[in-house]
C-alpha atoms as a PDB file:
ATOM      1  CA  UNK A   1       0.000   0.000   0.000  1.00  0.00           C
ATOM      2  CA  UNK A   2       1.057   3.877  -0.489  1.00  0.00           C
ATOM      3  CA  UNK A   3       0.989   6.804   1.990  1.00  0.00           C
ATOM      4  CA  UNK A   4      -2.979   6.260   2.143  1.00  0.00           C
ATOM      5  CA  UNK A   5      -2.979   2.789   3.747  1.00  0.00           C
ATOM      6  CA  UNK A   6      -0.202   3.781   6.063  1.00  0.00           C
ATOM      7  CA  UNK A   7      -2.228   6.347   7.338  1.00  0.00           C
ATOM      8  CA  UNK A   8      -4.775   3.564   7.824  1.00  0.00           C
ATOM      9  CA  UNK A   9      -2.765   1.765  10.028  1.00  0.00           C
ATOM     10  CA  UNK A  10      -1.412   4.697  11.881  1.00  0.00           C
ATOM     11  CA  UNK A  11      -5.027   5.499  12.664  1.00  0.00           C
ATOM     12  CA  UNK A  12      -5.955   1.832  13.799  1.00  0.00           C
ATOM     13  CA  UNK A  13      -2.981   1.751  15.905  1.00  0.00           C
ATOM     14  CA  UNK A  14      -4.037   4.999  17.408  1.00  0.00           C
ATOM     15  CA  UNK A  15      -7.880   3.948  18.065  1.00  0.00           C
ATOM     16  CA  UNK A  16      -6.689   0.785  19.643  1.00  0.00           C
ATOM     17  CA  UNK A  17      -4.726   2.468  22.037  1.00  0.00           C
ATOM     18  CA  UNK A  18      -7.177   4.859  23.196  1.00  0.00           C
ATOM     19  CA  UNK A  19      -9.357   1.885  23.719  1.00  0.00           C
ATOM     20  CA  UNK A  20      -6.880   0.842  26.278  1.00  0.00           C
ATOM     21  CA  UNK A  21      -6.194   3.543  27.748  1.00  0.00           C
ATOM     22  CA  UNK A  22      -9.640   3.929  28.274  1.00  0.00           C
ATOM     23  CA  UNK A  23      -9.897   0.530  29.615  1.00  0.00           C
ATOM     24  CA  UNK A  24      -6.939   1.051  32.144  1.00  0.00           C
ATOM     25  CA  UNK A  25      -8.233   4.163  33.386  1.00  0.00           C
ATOM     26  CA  UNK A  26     -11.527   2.487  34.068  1.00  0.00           C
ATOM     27  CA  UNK A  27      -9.887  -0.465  36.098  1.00  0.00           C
ATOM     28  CA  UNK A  28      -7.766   2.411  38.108  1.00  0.00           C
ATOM     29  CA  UNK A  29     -11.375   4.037  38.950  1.00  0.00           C
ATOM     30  CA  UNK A  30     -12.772   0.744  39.886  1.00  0.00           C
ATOM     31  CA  UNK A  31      -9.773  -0.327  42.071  1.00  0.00           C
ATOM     32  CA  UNK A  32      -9.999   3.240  43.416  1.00  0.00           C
ATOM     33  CA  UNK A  33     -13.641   3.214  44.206  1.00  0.00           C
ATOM     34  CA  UNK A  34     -13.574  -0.307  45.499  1.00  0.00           C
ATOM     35  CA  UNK A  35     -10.745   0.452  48.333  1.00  0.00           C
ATOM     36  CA  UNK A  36     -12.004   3.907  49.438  1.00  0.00           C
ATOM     37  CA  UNK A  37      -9.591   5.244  48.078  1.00  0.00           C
ATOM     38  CA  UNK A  38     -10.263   9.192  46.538  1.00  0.00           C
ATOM     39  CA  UNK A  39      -7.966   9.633  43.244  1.00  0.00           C
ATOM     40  CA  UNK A  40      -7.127  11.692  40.103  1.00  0.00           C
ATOM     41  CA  UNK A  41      -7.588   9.719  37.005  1.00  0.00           C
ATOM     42  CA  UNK A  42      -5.977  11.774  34.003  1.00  0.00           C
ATOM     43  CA  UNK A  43      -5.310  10.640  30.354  1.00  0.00           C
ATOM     44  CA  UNK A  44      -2.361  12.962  29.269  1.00  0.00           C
ATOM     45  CA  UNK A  45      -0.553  12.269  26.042  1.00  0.00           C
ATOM     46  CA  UNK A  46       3.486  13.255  26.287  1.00  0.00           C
ATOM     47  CA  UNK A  47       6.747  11.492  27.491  1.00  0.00           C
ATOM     48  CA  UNK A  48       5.792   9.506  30.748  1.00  0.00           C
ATOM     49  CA  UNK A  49       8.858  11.073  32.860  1.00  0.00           C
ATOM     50  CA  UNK A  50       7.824  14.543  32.173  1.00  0.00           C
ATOM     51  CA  UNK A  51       4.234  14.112  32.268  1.00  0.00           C
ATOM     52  CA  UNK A  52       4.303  12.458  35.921  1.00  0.00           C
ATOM     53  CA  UNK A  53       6.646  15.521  37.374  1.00  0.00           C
ATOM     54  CA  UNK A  54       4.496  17.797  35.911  1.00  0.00           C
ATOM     55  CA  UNK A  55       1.307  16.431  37.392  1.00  0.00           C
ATOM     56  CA  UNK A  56       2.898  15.923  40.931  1.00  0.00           C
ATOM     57  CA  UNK A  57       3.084  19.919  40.991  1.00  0.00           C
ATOM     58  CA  UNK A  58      -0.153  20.609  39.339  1.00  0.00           C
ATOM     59  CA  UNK A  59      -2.024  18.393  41.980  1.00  0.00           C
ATOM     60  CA  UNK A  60       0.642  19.298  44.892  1.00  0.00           C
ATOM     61  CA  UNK A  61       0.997  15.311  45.188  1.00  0.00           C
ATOM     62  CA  UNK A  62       2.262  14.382  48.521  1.00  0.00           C
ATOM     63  CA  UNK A  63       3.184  10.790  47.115  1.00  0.00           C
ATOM     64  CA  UNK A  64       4.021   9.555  43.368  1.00  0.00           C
ATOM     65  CA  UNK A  65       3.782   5.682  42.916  1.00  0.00           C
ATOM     66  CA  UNK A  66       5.578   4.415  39.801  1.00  0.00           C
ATOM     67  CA  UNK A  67       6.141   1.005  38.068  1.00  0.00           C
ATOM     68  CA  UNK A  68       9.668  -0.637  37.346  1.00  0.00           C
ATOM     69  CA  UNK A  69       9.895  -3.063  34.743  1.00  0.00           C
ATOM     70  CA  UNK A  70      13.485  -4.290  36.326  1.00  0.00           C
ATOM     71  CA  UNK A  71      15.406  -3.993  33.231  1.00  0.00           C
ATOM     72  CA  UNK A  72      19.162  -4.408  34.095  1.00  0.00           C
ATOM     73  CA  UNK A  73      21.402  -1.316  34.307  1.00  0.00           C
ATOM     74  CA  UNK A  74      22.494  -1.915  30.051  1.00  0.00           C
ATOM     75  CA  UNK A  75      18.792  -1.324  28.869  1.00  0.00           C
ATOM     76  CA  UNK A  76      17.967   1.261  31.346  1.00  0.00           C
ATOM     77  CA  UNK A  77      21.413   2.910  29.996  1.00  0.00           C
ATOM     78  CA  UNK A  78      19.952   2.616  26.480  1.00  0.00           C
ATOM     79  CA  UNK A  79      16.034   2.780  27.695  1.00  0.00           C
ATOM     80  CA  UNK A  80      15.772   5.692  30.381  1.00  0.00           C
ATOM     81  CA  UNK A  81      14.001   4.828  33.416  1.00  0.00           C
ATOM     82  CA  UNK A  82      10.909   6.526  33.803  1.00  0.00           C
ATOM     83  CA  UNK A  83      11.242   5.229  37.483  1.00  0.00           C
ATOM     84  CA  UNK A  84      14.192   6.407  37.577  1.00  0.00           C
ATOM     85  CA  UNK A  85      13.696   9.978  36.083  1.00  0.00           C
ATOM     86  CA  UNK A  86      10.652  10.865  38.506  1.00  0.00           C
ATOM     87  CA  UNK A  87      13.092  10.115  41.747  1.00  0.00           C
ATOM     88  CA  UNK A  88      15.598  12.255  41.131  1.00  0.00           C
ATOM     89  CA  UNK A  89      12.794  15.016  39.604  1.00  0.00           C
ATOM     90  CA  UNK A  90       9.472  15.037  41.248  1.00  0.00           C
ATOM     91  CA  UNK A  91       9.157  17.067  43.961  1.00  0.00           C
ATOM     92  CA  UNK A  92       7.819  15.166  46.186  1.00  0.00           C
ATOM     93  CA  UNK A  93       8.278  11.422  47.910  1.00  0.00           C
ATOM     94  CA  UNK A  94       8.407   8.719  45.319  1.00  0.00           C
ATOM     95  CA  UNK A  95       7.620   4.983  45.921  1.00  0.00           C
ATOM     96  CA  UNK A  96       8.978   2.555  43.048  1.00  0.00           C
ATOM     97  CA  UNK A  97       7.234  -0.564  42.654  1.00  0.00           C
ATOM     98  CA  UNK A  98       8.436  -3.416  41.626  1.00  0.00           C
ATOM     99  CA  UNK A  99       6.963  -6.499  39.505  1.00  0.00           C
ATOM    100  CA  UNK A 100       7.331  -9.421  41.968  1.00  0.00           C
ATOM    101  CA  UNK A 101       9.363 -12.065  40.451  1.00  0.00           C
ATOM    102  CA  UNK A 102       7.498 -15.596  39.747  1.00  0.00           C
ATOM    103  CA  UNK A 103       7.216 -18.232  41.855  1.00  0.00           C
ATOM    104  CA  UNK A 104       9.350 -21.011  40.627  1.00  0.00           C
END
């Protein structure tokens, strides 16, 4: 196909991931909900690092949780650590969460 079907597929891939987007935000309200717990869901587009810093001061966050994927200290080197990033940038406490490791 020519520039028309790529733009197809750009726009697929694009719908797709709003769906689940959409999807995750709706589990984080659920969980919320379900554990009394009172939260900001937001659905910002931009580079995850920046976008979390900038959200801690716009909603004066006493606490940012993050995600590590565990990569090894070679991909982070080529990867960035979003994890990583926010400690040494937010401006407030950060908690880094790990993935636990399976059971063997």
């Amino acid at each position: 196909g020519g520039p028309a079907a790529a733009g197809d597929v750009v726009r697929y891939v694009d719908a797709d991931l709003r769906r689940r987007a959409e999807e995750v935000v709706d589990r984080a309200r659920r969980l919320c909900a379900g554990n009394s717990v009172q939260g900001v869901v937001e659905v910002i587009d931009g580079e995850p690092r920046f976008v979390l810093c900038n959200a801690v001061e716009k909603h004066h966050a006493d606490l940012l949780v993050v995600g590590s994927h565990g990569y090894g200290a070679i991909k982070r080197a080529f990867l960035g650590s979003v994890s990583d990033y926010c400690a040494h940038h937010a401006h407030c406490s950060v908690m880094i969460v790990k993935q636990p490791k399976p059971k063997e």
